[in-house]
Protein backbone atom coordinates (compact mmCIF):
# COMPACT_ATOMS: atom_id res chain seq x y z
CA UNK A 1 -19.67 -17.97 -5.55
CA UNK A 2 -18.16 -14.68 -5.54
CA UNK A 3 -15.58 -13.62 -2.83
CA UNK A 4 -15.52 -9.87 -1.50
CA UNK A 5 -12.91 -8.67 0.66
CA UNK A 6 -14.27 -6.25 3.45
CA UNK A 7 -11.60 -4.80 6.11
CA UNK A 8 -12.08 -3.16 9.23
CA UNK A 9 -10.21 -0.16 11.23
CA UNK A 10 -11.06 0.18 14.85
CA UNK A 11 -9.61 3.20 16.45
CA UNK A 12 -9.41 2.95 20.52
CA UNK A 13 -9.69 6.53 21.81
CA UNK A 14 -9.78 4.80 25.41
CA UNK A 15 -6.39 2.85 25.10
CA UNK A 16 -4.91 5.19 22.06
CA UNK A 17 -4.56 1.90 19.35
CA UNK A 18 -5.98 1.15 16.37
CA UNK A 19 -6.79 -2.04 15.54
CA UNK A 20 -7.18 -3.48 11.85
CA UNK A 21 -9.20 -6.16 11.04
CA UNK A 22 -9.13 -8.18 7.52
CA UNK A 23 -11.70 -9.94 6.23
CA UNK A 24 -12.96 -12.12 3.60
CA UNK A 25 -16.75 -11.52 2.59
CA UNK A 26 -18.13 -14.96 0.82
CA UNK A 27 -21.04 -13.83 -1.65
CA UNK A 28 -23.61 -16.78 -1.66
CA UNK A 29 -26.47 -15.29 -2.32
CA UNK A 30 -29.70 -15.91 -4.79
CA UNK A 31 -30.50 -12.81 -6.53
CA UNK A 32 -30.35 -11.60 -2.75
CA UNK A 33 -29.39 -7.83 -4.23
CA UNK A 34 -32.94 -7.42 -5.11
CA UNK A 35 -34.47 -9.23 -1.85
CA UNK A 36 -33.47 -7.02 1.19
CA UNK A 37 -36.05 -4.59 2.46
CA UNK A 38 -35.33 -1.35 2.19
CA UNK A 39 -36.54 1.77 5.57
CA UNK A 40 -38.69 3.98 5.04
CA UNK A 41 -35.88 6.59 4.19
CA UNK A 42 -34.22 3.94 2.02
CA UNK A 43 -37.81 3.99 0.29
CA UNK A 44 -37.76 7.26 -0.24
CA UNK A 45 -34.26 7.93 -1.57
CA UNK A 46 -34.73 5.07 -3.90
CA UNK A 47 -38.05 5.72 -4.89
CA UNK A 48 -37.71 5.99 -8.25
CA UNK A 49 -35.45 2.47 -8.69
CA UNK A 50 -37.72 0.57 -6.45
CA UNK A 51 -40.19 0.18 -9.31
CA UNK A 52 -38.00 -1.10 -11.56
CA UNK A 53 -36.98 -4.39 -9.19
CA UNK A 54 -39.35 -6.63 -10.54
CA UNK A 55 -37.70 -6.03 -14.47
CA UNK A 56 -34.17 -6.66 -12.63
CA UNK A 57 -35.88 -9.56 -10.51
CA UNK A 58 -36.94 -11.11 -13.85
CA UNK A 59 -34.09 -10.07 -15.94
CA UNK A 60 -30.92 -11.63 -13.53
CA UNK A 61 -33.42 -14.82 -13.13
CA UNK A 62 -32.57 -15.16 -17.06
CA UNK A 63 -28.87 -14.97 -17.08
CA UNK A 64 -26.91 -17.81 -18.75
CA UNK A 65 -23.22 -18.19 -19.90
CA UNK A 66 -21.17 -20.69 -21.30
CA UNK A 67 -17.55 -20.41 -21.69
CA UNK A 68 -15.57 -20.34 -25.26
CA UNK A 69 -11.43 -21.84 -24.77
CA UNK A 70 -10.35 -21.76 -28.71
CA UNK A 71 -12.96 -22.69 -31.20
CA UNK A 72 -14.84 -25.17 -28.35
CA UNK A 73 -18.17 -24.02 -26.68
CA UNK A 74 -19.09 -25.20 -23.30
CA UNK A 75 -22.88 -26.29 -22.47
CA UNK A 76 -25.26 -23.61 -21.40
CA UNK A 77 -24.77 -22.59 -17.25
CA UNK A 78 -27.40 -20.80 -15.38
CA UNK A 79 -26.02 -17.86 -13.59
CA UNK A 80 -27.92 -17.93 -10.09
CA UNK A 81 -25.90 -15.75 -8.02
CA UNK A 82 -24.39 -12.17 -8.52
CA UNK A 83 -24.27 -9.48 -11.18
CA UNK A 84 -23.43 -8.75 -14.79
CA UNK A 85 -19.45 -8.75 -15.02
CA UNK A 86 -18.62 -5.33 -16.63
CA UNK A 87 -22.80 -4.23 -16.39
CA UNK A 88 -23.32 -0.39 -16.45
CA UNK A 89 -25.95 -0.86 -13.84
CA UNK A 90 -23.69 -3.26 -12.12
CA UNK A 91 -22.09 -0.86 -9.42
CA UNK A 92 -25.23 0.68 -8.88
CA UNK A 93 -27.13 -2.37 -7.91
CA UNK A 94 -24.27 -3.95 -5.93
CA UNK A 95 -24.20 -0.13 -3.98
CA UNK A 96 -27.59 -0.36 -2.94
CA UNK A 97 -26.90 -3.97 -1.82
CA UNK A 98 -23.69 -2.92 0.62
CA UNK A 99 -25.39 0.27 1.88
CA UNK A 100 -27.47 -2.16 4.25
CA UNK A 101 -24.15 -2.60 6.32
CA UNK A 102 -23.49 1.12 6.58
CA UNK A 103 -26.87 1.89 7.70
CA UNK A 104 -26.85 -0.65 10.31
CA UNK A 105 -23.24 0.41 11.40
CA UNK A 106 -24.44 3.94 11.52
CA UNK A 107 -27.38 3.25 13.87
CA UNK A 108 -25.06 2.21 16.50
CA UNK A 109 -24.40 5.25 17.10
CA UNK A 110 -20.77 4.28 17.54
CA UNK A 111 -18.27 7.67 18.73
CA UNK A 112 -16.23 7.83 15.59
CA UNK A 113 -17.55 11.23 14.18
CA UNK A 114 -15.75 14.37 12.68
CA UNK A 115 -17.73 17.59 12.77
CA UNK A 116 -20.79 15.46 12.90
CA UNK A 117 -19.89 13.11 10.14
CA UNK A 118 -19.98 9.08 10.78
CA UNK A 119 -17.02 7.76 10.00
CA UNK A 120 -17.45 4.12 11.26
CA UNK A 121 -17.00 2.89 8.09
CA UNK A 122 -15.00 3.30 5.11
CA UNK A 123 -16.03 1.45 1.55
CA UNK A 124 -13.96 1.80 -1.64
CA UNK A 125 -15.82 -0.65 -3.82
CA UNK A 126 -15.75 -4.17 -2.07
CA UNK A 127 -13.26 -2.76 0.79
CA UNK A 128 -14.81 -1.75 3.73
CA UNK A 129 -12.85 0.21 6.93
CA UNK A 130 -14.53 0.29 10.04
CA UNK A 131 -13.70 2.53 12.70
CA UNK A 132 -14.58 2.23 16.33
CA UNK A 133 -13.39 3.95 19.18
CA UNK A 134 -12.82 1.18 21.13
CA UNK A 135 -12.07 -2.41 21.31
CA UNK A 136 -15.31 -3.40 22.65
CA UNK A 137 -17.02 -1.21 20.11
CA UNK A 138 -14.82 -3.25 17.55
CA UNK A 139 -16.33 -7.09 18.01
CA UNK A 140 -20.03 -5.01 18.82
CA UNK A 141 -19.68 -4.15 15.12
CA UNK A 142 -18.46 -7.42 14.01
CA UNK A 143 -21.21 -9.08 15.17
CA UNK A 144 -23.81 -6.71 13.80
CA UNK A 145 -21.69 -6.99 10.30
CA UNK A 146 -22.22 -10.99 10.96
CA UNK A 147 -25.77 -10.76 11.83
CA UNK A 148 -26.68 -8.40 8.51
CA UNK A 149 -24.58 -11.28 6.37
CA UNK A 150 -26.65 -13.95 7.54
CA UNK A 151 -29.63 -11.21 6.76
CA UNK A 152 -28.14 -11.29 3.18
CA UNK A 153 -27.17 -14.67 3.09
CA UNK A 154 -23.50 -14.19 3.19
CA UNK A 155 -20.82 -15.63 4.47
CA UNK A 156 -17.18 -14.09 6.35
CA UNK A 157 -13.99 -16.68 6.05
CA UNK A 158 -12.19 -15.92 9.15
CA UNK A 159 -9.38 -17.80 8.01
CA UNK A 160 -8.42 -14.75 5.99
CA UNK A 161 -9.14 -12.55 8.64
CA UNK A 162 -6.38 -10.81 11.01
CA UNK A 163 -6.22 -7.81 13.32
CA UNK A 164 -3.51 -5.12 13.61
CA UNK A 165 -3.08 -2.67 16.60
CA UNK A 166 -1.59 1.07 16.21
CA UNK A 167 -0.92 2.97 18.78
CA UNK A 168 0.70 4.12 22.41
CA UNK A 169 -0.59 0.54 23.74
CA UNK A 170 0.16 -1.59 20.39
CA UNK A 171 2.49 -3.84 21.79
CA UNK A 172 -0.07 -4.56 25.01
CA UNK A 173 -1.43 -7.83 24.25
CA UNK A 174 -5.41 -7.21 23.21
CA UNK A 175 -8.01 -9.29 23.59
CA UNK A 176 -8.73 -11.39 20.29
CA UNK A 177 -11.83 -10.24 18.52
CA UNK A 178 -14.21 -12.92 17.44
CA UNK A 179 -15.62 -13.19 13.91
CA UNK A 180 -18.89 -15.48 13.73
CA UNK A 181 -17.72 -17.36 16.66
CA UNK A 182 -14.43 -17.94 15.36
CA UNK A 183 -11.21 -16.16 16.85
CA UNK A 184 -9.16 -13.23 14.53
CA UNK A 185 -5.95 -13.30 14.69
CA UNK A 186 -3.42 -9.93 15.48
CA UNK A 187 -1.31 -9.66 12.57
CA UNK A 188 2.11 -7.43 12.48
CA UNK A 189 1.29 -5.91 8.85
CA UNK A 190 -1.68 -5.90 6.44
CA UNK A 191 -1.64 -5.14 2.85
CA UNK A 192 -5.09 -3.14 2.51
CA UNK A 193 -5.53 -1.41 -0.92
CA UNK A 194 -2.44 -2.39 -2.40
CA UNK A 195 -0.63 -0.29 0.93
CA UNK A 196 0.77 -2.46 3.45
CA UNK A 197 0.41 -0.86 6.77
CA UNK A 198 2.65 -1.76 9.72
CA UNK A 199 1.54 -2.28 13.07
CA UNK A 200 3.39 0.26 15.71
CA UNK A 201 3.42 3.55 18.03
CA UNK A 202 2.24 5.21 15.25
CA UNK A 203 0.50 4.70 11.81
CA UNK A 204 3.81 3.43 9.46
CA UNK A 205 3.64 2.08 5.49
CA UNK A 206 5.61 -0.28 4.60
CA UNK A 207 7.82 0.51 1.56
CA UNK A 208 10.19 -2.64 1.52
CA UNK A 209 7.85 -4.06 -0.68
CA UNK A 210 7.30 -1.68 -3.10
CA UNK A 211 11.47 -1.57 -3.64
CA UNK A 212 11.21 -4.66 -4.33
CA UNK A 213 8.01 -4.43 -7.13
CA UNK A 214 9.94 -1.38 -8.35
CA UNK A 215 13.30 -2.81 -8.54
CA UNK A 216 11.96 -6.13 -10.64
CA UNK A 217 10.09 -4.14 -12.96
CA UNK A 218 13.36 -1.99 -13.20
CA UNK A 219 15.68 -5.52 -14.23
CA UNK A 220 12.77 -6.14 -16.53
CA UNK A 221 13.17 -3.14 -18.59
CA UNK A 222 17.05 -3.28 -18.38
CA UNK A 223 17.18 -6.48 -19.81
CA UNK A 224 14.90 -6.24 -23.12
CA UNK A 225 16.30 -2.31 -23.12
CA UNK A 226 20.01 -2.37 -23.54
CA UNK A 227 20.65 -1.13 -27.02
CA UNK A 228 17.89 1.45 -27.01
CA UNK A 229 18.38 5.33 -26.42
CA UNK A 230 18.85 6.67 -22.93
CA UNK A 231 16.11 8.69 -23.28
CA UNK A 232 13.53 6.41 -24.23
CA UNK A 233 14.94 3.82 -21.86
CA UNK A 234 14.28 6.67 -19.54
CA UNK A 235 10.69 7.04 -21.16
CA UNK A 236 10.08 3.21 -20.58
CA UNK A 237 10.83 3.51 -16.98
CA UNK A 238 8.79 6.53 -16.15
CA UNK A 239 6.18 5.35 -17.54
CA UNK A 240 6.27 1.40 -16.55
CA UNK A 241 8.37 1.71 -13.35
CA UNK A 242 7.63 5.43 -11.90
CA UNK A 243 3.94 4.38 -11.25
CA UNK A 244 5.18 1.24 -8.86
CA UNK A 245 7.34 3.73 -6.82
CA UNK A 246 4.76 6.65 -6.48
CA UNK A 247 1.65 4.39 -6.10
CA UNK A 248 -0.88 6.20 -3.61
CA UNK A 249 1.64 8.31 -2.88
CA UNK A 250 -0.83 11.11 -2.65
CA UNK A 251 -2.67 9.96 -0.22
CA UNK A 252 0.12 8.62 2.52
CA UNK A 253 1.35 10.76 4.99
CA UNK A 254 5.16 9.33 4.62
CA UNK A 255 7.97 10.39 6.61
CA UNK A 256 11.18 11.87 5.71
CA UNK A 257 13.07 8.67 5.67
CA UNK A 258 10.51 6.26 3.50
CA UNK A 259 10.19 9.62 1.29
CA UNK A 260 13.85 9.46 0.75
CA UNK A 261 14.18 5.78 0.43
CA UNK A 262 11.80 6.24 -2.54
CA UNK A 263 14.14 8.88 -3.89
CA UNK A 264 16.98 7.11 -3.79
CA UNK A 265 15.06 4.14 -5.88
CA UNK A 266 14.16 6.49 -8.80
CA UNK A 267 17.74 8.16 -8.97
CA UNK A 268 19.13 5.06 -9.17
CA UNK A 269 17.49 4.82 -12.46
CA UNK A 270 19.28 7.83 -13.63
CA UNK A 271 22.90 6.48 -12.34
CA UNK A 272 22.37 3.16 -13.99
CA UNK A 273 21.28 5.15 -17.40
CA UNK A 274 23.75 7.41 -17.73
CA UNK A 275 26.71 5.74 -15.35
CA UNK A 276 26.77 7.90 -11.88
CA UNK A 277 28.65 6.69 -9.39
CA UNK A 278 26.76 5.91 -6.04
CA UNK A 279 28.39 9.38 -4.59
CA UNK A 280 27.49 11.89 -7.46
CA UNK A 281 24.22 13.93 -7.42
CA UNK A 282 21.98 13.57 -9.92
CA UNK A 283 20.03 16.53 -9.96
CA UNK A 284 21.52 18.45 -12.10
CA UNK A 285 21.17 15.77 -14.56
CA UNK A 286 17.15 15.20 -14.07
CA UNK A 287 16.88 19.23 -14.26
CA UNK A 288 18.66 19.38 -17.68
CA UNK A 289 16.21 16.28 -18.79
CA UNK A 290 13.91 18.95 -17.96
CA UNK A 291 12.36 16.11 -15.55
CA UNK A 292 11.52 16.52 -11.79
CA UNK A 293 13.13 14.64 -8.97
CA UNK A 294 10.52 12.08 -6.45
CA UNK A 295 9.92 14.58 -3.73
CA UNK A 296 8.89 17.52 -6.72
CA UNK A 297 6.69 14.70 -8.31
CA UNK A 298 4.89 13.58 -5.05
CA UNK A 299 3.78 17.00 -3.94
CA UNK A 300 2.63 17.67 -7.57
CA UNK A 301 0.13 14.44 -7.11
CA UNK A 302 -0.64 15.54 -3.96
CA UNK A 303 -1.99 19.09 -5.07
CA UNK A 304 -3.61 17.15 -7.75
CA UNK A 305 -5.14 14.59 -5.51
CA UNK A 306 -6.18 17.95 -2.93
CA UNK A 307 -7.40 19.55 -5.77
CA UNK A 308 -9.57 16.95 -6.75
CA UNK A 309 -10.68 16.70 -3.38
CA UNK A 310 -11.69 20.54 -2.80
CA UNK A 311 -13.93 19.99 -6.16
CA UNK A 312 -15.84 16.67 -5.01
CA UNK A 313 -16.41 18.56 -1.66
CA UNK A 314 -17.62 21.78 -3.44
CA UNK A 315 -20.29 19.39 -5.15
CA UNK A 316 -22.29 18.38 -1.96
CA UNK A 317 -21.57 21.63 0.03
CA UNK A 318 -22.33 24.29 -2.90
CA UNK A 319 -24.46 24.23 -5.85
CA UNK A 320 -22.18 25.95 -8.42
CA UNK A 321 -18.21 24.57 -8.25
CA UNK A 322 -16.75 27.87 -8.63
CA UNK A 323 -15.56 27.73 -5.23
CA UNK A 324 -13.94 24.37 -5.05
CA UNK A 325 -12.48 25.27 -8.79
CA UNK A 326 -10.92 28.50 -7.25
CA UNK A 327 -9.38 26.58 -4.49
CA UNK A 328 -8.47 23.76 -6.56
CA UNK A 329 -6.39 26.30 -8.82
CA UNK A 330 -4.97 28.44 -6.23
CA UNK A 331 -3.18 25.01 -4.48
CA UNK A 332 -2.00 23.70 -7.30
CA UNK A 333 -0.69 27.11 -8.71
CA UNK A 334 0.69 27.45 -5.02
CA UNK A 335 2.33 23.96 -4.39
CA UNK A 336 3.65 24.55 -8.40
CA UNK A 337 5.63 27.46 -7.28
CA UNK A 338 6.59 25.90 -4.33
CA UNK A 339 8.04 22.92 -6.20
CA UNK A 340 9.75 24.82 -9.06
CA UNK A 341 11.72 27.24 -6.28
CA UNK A 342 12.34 24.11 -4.80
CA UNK A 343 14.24 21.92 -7.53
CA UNK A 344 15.80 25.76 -8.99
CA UNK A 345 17.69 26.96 -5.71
């Protein structure tokens, strides 16, 4: 048995919420990654890897382990279920399995499109967003994601399961969505790729939790790093705590105050280094570390992250990159200027 966590987004153009749903996926299937039938288009696309199913078929039917603890061997398990742990051909095989729940989704024809692109659903490897434009749209698509389970022989634990409404009409009271025949529960927060996202007017992230993370792995440091040198104490936390602080960071839209919280987090490491009082500015001191304060750091990742973006996008819309390498350039030479007048005036 392998679990699978798959989440959905609904958006509600009609009552201005968005509701998020989170869900456990329950993998109990037989070799069922090489058992689905593929459309005709599927057929086609996958033309070439269709052949080699019956060598996969007879190569995962084969698969046995047996677990080593010291210098003791366990007997000899037959794997029946799932993929190689760690396979090159592993995320491959397990795409082509999952991409029967977007194609179903997509054939709703569901109104959640930019510029002609479905956006219905989101999957980062075994997280999946779904986005509907309203909460009748929402439970149409759980059931079709329940119905293509049972197609696949898997299972969704709605006991992990909860919903979570942004929006003008948040704080209405919605009806509950229904997950296999069992009700989902409206949650105030959701932790959904590591960022917890609050439930409100608006689309918040929580950031009380990530003080927290930050601040333990801060104590952590302090207490195995007293007699060191500032500046590899300093060294230790950018490169253990920093990380905690400015996770995803790229990709949130935060506003001024969380951004400032954060600040205030990672100058505190520089008062507790080198003994500032709460009231003195430590600016001056990051700038003659020749270091960068939180907001100069988070709109560096973020011209990375749009940089990186511009290039992936240049790959399906132009043949040669030089395009989406120009742009790429010209932000982050742009947002590097930017950020260099900023911390110098």
């Amino acid at each position: 048995m392998r679990c699978r966590r798959v989440t959905t987004f609904v958006h509600s153009t009609a009552f201005m919420t968005c509701s998020h749903v989170y869900m456990t996926l329950l993998f109990l299937f037989d070799c069922g990654i090489l058992r689905f039938t593929l459309s005709p288009s599927q057929k086609n696309r996958y033309c070439s890897f269709i052949c080699l199913f019956p060598v996969l078929r007879d190569w995962y039917s084969k698969l046995f382990v047996r677990v080593k603890w010291g210098t003791a061997l366990s007997e000899v398990a037959m794997v029946s279920c799932g993929v190689r742990q760690g396979g090159v051909i592993s995320p491959v095989l397990f795409n082509v399995f999952i991409n029967v729940f977007i194609n179903r989704l997509r054939s709703l024809q569901i109104r959640c499109h930019v510029k002609g692109l479905f956006l219905g659903c989101l999957f980062y490897a075994d997280d999946v967003m779904l986005l509907c434009p309203s909460v009748t749209g929402l439970q149409y698509m759980l059931d079709v994601c329940v119905a293509t389970a049972d197609l696949l022989s898997l299972k969704f634990n709605p006991l992990k399961s909860h919903c979570l409404a942004i929006g003008k009409f948040a704080s209405v009271s919605l009806p509950s969505m229904q997950l296999d025949s069992h009700p989902i529960p409206w949650a105030s927060s959701i932790k959904y790729l590591g960022v917890y996202i609050v439930s409100g007017s608006k689309l918040l992230f929580e950031i009380a939790s990530v003080k927290q993370s930050f601040f333990a792995a801060c104590n952590s440091i302090y207490a195995q790093a007293k007699s060191i040198d500032e500046t590899l104490h300093l060294s230790l936390q950018e490169s253990y705590c920093l990380p905690v602080l400015t996770y995803a960071v790229a990709g949130l839209n935060l506003s001024v105050r969380p951004e400032n919280e954060l600040n205030a987090c990672w100058n505190s490491v520089y008062r507790k280094l080198f003994s500032f009082h709460k009231w003195e500015s430590v600016k001056y001191c990051i700038y003659g570390l020749n270091r960068l304060d939180l907001h100069s750091i988070i709109r560096l990742r973020r011209a990375f992250f749009t940089g990186i973006l511009c290039c992936q996008l240049a790959r399906y819309l132009w043949s040669p990159c030089v395009i989406g390498e120009t742009i790429y350039i010209f932000i982050l030479c742009f947002l590097s200027s930017s950020s260099s007048s900023f911390f110098l005036a």
